[in-house]
C-alpha atoms as a PDB file:
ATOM      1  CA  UNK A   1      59.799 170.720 113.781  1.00  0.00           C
ATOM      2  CA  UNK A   2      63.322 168.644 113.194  1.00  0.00           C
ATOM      3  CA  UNK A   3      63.944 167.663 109.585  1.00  0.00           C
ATOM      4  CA  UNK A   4      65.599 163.863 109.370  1.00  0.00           C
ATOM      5  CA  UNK A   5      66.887 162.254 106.620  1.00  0.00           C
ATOM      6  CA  UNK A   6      67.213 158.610 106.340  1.00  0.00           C
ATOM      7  CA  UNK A   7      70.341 158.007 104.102  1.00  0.00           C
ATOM      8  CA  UNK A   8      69.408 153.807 103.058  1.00  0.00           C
ATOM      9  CA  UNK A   9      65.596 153.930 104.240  1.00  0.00           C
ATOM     10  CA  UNK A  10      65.101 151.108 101.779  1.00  0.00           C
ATOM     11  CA  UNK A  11      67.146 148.868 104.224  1.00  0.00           C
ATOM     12  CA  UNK A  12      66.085 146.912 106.679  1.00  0.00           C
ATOM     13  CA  UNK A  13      67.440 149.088 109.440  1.00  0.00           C
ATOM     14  CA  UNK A  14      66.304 152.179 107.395  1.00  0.00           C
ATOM     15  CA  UNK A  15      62.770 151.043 106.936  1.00  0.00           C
ATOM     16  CA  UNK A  16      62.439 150.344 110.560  1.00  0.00           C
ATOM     17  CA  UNK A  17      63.679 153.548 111.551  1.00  0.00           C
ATOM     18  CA  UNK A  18      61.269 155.479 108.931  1.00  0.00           C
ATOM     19  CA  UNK A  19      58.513 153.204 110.513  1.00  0.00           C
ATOM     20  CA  UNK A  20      59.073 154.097 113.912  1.00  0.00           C
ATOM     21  CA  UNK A  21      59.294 157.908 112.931  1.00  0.00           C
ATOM     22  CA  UNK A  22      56.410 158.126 110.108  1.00  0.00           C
ATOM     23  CA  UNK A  23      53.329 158.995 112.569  1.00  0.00           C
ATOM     24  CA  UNK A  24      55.431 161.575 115.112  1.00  0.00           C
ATOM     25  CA  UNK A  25      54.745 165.408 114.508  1.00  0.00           C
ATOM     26  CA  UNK A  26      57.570 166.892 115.659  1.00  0.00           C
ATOM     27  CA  UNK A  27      59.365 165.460 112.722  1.00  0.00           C
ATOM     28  CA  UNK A  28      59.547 166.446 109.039  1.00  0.00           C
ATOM     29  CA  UNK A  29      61.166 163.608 107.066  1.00  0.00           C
ATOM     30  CA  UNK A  30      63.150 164.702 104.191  1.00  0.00           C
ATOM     31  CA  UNK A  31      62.490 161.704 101.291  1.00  0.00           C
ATOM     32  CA  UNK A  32      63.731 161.636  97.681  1.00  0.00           C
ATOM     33  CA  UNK A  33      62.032 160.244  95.113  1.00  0.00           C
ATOM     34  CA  UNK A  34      63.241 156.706  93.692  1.00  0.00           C
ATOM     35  CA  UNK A  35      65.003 157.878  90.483  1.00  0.00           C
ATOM     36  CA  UNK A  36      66.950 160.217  92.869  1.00  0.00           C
ATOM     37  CA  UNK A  37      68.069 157.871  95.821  1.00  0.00           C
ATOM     38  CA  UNK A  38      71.385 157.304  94.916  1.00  0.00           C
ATOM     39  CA  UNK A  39      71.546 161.118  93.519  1.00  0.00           C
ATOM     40  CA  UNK A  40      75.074 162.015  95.153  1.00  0.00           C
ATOM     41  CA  UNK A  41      73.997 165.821  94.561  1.00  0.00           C
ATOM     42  CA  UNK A  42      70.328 164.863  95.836  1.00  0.00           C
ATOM     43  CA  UNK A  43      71.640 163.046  98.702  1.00  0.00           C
ATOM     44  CA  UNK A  44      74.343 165.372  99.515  1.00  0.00           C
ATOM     45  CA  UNK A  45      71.610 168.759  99.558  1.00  0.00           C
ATOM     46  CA  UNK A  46      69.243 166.055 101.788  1.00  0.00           C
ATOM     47  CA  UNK A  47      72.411 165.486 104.248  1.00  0.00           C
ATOM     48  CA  UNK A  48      73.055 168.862 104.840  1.00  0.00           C
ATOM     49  CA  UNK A  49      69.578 170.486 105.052  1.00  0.00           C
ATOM     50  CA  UNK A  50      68.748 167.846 108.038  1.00  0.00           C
ATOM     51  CA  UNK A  51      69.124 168.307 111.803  1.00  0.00           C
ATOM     52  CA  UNK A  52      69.822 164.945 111.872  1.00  0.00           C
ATOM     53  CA  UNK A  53      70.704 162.011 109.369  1.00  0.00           C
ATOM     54  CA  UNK A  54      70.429 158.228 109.982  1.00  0.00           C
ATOM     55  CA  UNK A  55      72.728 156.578 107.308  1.00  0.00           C
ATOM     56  CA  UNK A  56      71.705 152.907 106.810  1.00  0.00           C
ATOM     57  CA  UNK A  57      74.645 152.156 104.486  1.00  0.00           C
ATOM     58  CA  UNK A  58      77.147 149.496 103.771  1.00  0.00           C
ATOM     59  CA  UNK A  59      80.367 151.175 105.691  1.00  0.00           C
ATOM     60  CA  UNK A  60      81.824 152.544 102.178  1.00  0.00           C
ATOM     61  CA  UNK A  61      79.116 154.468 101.199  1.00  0.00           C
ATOM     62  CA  UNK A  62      78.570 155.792 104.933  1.00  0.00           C
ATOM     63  CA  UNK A  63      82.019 157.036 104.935  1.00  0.00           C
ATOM     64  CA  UNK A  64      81.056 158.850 101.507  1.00  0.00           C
ATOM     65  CA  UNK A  65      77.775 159.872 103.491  1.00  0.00           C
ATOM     66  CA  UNK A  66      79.557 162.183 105.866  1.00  0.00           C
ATOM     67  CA  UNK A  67      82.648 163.486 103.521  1.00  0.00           C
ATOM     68  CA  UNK A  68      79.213 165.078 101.584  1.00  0.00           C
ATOM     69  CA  UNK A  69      78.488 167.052 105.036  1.00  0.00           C
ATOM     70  CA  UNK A  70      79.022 170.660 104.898  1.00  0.00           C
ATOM     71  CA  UNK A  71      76.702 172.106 107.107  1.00  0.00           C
ATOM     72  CA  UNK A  72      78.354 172.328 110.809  1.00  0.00           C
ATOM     73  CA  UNK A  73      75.566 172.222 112.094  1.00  0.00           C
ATOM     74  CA  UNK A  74      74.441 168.545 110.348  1.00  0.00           C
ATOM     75  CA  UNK A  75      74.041 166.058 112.565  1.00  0.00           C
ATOM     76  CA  UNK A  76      75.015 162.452 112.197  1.00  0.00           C
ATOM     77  CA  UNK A  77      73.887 158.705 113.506  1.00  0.00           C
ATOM     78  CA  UNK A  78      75.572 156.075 111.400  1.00  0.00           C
ATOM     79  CA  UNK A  79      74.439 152.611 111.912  1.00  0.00           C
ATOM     80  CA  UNK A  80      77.112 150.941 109.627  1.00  0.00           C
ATOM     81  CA  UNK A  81      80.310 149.588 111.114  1.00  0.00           C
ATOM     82  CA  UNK A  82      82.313 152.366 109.438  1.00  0.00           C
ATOM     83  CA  UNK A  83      82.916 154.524 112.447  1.00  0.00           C
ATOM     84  CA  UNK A  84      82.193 152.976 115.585  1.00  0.00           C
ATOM     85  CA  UNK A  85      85.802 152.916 117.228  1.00  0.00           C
ATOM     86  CA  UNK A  86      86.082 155.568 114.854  1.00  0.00           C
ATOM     87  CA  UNK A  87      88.181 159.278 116.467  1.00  0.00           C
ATOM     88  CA  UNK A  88      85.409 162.034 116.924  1.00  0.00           C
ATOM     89  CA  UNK A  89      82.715 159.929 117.158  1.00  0.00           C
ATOM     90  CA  UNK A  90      80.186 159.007 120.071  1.00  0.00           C
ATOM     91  CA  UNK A  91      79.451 155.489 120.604  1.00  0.00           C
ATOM     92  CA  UNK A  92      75.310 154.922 120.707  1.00  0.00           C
ATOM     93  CA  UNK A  93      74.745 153.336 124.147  1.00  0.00           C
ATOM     94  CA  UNK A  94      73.449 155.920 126.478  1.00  0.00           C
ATOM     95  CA  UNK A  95      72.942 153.251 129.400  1.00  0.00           C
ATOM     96  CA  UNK A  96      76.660 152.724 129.850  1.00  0.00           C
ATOM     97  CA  UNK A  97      77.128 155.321 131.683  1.00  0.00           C
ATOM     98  CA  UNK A  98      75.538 159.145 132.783  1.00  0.00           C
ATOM     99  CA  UNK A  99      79.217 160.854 131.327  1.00  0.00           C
ATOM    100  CA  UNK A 100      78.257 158.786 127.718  1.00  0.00           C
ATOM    101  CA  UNK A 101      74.544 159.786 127.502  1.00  0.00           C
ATOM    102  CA  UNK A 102      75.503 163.424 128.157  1.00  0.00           C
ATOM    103  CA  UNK A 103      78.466 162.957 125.331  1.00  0.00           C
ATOM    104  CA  UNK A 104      75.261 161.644 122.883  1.00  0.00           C
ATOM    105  CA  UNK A 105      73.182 164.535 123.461  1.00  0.00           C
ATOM    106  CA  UNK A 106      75.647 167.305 122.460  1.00  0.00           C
ATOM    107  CA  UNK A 107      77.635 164.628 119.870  1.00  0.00           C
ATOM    108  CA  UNK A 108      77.567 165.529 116.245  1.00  0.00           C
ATOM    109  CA  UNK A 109      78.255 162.300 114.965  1.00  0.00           C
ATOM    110  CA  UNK A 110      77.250 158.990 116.642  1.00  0.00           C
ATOM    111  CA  UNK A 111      77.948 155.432 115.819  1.00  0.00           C
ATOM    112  CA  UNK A 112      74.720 153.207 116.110  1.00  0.00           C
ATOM    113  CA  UNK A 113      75.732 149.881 118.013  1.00  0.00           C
ATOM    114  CA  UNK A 114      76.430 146.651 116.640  1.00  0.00           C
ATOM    115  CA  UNK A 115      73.516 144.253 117.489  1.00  0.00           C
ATOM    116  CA  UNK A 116      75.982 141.094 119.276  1.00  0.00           C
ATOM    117  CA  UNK A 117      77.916 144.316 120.345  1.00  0.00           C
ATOM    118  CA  UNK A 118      75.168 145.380 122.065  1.00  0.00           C
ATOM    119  CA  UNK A 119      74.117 142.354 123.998  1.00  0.00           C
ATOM    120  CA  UNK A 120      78.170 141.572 124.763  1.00  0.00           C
ATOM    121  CA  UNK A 121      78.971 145.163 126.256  1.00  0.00           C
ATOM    122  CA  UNK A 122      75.490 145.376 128.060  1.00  0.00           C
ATOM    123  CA  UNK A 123      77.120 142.629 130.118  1.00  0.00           C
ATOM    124  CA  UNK A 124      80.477 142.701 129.871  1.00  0.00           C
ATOM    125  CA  UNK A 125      81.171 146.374 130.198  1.00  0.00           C
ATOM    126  CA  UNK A 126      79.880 146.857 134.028  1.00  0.00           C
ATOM    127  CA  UNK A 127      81.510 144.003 135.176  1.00  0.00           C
ATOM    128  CA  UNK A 128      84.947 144.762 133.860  1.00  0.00           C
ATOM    129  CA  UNK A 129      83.780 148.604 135.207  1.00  0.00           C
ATOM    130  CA  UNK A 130      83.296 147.617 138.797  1.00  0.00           C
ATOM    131  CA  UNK A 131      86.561 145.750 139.485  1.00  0.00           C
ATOM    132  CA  UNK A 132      84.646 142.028 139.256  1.00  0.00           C
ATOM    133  CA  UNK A 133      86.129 140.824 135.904  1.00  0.00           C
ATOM    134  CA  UNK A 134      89.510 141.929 134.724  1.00  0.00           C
ATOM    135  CA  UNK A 135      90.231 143.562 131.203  1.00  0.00           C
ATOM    136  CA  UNK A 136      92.134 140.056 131.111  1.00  0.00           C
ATOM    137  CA  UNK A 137      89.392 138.085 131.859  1.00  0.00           C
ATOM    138  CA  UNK A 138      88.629 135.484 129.190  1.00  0.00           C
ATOM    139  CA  UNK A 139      85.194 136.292 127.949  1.00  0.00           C
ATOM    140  CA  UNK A 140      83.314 133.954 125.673  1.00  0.00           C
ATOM    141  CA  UNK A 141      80.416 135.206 124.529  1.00  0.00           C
ATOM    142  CA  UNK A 142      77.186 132.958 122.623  1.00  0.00           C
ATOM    143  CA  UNK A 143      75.104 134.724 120.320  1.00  0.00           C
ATOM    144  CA  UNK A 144      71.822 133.299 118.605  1.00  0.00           C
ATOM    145  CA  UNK A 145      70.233 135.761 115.947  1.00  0.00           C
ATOM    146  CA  UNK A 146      66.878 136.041 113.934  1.00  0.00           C
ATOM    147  CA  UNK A 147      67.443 135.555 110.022  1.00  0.00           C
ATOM    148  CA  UNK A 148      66.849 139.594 109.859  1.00  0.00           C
ATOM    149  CA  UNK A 149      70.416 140.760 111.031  1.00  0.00           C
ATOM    150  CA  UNK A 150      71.741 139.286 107.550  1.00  0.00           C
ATOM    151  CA  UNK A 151      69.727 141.849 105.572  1.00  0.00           C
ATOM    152  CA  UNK A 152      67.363 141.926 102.509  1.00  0.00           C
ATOM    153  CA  UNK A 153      69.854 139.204 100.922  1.00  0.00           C
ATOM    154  CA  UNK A 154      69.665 136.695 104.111  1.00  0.00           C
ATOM    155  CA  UNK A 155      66.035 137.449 104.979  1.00  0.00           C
ATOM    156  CA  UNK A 156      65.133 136.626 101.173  1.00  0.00           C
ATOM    157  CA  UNK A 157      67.063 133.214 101.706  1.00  0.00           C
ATOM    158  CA  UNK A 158      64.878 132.409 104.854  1.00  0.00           C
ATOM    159  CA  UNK A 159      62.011 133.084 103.145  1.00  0.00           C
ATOM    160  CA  UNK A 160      62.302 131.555  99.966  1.00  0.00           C
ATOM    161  CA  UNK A 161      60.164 128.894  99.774  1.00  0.00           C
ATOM    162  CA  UNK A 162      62.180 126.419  97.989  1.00  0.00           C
ATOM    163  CA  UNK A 163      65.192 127.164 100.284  1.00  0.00           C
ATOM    164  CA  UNK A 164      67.854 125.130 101.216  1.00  0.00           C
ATOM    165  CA  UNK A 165      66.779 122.582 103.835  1.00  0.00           C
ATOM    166  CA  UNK A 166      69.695 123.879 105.498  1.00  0.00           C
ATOM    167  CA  UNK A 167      68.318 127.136 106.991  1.00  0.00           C
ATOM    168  CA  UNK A 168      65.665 125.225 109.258  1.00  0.00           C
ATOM    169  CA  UNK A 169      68.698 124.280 111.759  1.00  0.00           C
ATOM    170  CA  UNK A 170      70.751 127.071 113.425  1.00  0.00           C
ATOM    171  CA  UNK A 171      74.095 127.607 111.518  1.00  0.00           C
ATOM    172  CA  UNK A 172      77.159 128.690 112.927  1.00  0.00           C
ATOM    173  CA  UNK A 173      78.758 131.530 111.752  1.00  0.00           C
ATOM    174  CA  UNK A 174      82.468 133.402 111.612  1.00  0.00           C
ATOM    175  CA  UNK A 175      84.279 130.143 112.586  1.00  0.00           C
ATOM    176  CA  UNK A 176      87.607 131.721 112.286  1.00  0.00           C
ATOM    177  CA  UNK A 177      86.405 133.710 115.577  1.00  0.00           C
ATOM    178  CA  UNK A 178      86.467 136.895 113.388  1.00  0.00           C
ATOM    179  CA  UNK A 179      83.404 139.385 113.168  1.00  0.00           C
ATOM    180  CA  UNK A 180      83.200 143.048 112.447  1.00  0.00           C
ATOM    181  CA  UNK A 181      81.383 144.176 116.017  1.00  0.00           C
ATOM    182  CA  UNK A 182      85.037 142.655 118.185  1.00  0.00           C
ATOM    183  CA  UNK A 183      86.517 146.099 117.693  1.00  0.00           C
ATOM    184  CA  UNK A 184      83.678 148.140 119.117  1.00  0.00           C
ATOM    185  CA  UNK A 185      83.272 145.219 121.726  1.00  0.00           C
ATOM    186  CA  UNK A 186      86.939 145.269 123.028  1.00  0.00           C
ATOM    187  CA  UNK A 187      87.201 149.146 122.976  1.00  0.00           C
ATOM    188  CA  UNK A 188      83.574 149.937 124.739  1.00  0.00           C
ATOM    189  CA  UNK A 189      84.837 147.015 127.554  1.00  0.00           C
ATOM    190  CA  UNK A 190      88.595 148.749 128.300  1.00  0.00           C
ATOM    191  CA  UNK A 191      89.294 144.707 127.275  1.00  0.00           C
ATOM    192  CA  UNK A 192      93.374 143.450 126.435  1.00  0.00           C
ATOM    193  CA  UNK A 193      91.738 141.034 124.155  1.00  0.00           C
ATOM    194  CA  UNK A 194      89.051 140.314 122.390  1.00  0.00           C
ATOM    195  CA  UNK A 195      86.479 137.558 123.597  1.00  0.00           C
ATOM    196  CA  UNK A 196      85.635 134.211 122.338  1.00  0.00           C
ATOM    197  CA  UNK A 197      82.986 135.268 120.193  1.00  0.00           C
ATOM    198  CA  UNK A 198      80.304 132.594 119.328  1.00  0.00           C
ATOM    199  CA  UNK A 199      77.429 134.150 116.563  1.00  0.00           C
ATOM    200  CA  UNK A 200      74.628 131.486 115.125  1.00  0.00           C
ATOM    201  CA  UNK A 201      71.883 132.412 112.881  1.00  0.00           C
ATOM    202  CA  UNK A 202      68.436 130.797 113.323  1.00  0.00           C
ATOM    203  CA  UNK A 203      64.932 130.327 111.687  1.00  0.00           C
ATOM    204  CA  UNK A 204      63.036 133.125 113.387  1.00  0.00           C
ATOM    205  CA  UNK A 205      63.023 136.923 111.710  1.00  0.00           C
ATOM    206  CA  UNK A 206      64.074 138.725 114.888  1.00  0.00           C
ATOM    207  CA  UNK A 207      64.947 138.755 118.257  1.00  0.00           C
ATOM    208  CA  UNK A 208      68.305 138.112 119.857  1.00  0.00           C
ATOM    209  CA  UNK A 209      70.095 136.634 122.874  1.00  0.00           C
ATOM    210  CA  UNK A 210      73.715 136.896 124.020  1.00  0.00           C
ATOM    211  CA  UNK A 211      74.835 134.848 126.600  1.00  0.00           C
ATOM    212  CA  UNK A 212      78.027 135.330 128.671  1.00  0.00           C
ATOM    213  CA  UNK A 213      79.147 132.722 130.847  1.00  0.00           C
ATOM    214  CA  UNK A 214      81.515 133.166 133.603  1.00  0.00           C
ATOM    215  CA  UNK A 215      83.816 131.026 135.739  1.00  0.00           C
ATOM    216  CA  UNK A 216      84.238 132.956 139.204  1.00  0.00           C
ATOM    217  CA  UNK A 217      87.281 131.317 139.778  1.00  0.00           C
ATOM    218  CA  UNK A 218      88.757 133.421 137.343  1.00  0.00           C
ATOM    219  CA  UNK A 219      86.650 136.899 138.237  1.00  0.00           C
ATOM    220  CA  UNK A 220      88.807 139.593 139.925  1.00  0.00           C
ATOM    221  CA  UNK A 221      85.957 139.420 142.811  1.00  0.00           C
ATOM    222  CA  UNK A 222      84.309 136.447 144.714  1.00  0.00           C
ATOM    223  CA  UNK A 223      80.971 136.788 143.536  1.00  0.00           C
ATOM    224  CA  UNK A 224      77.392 134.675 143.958  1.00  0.00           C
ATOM    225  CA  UNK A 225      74.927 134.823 141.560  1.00  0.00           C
ATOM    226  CA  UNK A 226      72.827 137.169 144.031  1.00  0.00           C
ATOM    227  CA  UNK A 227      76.086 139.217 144.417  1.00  0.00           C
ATOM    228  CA  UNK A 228      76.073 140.018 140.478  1.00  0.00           C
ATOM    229  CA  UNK A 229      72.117 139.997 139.841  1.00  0.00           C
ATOM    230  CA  UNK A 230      72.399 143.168 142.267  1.00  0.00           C
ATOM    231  CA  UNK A 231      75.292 144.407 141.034  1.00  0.00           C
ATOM    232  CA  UNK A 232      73.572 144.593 137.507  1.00  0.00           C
ATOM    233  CA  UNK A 233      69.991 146.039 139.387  1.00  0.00           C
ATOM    234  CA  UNK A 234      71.952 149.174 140.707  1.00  0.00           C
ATOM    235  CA  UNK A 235      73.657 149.763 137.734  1.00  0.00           C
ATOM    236  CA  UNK A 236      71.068 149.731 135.343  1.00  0.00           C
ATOM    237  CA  UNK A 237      68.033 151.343 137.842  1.00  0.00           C
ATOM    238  CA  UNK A 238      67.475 154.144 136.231  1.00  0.00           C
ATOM    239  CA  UNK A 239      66.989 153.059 132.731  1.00  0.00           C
ATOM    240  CA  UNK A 240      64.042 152.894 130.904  1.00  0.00           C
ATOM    241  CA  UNK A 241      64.753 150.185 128.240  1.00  0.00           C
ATOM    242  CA  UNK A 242      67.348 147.247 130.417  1.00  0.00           C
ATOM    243  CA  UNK A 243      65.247 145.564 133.153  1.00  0.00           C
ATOM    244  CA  UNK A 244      67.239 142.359 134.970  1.00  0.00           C
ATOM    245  CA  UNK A 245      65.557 139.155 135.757  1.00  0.00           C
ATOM    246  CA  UNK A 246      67.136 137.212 139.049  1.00  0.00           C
ATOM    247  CA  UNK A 247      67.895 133.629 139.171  1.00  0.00           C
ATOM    248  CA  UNK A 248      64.475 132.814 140.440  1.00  0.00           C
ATOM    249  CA  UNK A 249      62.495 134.210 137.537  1.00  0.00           C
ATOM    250  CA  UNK A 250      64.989 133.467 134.602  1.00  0.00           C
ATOM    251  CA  UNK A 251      62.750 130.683 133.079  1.00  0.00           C
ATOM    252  CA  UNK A 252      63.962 126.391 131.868  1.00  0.00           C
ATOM    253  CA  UNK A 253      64.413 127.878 128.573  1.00  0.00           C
ATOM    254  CA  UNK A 254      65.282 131.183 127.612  1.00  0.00           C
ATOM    255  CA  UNK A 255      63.500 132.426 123.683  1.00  0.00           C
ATOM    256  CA  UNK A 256      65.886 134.603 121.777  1.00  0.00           C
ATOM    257  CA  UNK A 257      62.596 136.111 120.613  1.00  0.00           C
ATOM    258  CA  UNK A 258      61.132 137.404 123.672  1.00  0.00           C
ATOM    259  CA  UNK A 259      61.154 141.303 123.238  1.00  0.00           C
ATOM    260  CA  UNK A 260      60.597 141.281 119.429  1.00  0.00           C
ATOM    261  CA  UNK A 261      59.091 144.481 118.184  1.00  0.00           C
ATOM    262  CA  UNK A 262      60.147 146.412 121.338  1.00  0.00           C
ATOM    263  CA  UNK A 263      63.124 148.529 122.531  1.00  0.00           C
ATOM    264  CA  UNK A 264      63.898 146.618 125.450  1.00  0.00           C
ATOM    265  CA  UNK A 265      66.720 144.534 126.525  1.00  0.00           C
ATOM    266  CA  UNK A 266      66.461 141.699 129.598  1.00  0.00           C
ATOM    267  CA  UNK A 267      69.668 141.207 131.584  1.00  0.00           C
ATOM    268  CA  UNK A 268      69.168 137.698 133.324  1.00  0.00           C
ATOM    269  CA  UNK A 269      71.336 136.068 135.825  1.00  0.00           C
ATOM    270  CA  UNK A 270      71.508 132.856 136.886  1.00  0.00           C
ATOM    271  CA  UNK A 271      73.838 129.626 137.604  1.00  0.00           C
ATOM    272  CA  UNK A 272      75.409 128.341 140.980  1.00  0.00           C
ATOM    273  CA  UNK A 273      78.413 127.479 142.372  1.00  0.00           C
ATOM    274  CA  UNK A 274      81.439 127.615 140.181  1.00  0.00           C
ATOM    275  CA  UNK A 275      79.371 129.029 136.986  1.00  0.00           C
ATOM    276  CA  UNK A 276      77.182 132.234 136.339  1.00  0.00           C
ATOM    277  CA  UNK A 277      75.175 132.387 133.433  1.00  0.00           C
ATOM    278  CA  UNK A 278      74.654 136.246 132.192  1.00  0.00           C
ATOM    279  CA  UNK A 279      72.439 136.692 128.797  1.00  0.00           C
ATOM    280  CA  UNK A 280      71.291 139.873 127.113  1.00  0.00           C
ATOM    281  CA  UNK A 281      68.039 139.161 125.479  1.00  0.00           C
ATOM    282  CA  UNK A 282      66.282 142.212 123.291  1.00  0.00           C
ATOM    283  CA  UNK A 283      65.623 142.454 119.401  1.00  0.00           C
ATOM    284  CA  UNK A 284      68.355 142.709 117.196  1.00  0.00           C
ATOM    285  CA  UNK A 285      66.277 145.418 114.948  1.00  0.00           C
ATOM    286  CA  UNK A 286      65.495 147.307 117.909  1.00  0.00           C
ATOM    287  CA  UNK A 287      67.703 147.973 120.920  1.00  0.00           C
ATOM    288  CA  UNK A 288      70.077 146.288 118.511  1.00  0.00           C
ATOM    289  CA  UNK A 289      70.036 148.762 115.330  1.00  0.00           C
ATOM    290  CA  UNK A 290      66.639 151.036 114.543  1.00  0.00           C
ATOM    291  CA  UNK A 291      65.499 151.482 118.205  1.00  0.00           C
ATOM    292  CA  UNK A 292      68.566 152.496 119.065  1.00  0.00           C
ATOM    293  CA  UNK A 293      69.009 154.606 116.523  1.00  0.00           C
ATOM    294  CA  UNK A 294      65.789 156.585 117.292  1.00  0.00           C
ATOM    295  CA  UNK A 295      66.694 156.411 120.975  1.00  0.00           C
ATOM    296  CA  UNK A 296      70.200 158.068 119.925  1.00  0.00           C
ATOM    297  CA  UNK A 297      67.895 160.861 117.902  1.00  0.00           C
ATOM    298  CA  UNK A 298      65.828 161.931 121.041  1.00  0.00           C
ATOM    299  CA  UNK A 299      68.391 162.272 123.467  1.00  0.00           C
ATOM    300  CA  UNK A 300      70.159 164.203 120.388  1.00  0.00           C
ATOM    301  CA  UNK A 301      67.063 166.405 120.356  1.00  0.00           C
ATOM    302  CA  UNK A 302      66.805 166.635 124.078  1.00  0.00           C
ATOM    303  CA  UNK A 303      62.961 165.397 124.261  1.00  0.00           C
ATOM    304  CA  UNK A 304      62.206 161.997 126.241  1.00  0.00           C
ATOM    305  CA  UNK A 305      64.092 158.895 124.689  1.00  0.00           C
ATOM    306  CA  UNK A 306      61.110 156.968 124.890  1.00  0.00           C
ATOM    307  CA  UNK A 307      58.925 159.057 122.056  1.00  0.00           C
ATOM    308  CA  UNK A 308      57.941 156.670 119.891  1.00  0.00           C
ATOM    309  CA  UNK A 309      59.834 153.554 121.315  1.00  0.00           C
ATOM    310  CA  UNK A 310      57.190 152.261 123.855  1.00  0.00           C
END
């Protein structure tokens, strides 16, 4: 029996992790009661008693989170932005390579993904990896969002309803092409510079999709679309949670939405000619923050990532 303490569970990333871990048996989840939650001492004895925390925290109060550690053998998953290019920590994404899954299982302290991050380096990282884009190629990445990745603040707004007439359109978002998940993007890709990074939040609560175009002019390899759908097939085969889709089967129009309540995350590949079109569709509360997370836990734990993910 593991003992795991959610740090935040009254988050939206917190709850979703406590919902996804609530029913298991192998786990004992250390709560405190509501007067205590922001307890520093309660908190602190709750950090260090675990095998494993989750802190669900604004990037502040995560960095307080682990200066309360003392226990060497505590374990820590941080979903905040606080330490994901961070020294001594693990970055989250176990698919990227074998070497970076083994580094998660024996890590003591891993950094969660960012949800854009995750759809941008699912893409971005192999290709710069196997010699066909340069770490000077000029990425632009386009990411559309459900209302959820905001928060309880932003999914309150959505749902109000006397809300701004506003929120029904998609909105674009960091227009001075600044956002907190570039870091962690350049550094996971080996990139010289960060991409052209395009976020927009829409009306639906969840569900996310990242799209990458390329010009293969510019690629470091002459490359089809076939040539890249395989490339992507071989390196993700033996995962359980990225499937691709081929040019064939990517559909007219592609729903941010599609994997919604799942751990999964679609790689499709399509275009002709001059242009490829590459987009990483999976849910940004999932594969894109609590999934994740949980995934993180079990290969932390050593038992099969999948337990209670499919």
């Amino acid at each position: 029996m593991y003992n795991i303490f959610i740090d935040g569970k009254e988050g939206t990333t917190g709850l979703q992790i406590y919902d996804r871990l609530a029913a298991r048996t192998d786990i004992n989840l250390l709560t405190l009661p509501e007067e205590k939650r922001k307890d520093i001492n309660a908190r602190k004895e709750c950090l260090n008693n675990a095998d494993i925390s989750f802190l669900c925290l604004p990037d502040a109060a995560a960095r307080e989170a682990v200066s309360l550690v003392e226990n060497p053998s505590a374990r820590i998953i941080d979903a905040s932005t606080a330490h994901r290019t961070a020294e001594g920590w693990i970055y989250g994404f176990p698919e990227i390579s074998a070497k970076r899954r083994s580094e998660i299982a024996s890590a003591k302290r891993v950094a969660n993904p960012g949800c854009h991050a995750t759809g941008f380096i699912s893409i971005a990282a192999p290709l710069v990896k196997g010699g066909i884009a340069g770490a000077d190629y000029p990425f632009v990445a386009h990411s559309l969002t459900g209302y959820s990745g905001g928060g309880k603040k932003t999914i309150a707004e959505y749902q109000n309803k006397e809300r701004d007439s506003a929120l029904s359109s998609p909105r674009e978002y960091a227009t001075k092409m600044m956002h907190k998940h570039l870091p962690e993007m350049v550094r996971e890709c080996g990139l010289k510079f960060a991409p052209a990074f395009n976020p927009i939040i829409c009306d639906f609560y969840c569900g996310m999709c990242v799209a990458v175009p390329l010009t293969v002019r510019l690629l470091n390899k002459k490359v089809t679309v076939n040539d890249v759908y395989e490339y992507f097939a071989e390196y993700y085969a033996t995962q359980n949670f990225i499937k691709i889709v081929k040019n064939e089967d990517v559909p007219a129009y592609l729903p941010s939405d599609e994997l919604a309540g799942t751990n999964m995350l679609k790689i499709y590949v399509n275009g002709s000619g001059e242009h490829i079109f590459i987009a990483s569709v999976f849910d940004n509360l999932g594969k894109g923050a609590s999934g994740a997370a949980v995934q993180n836990m079990n290969i932390m734990l050593g038992i099969d990532e999948r337990t209670s993910l499919v």
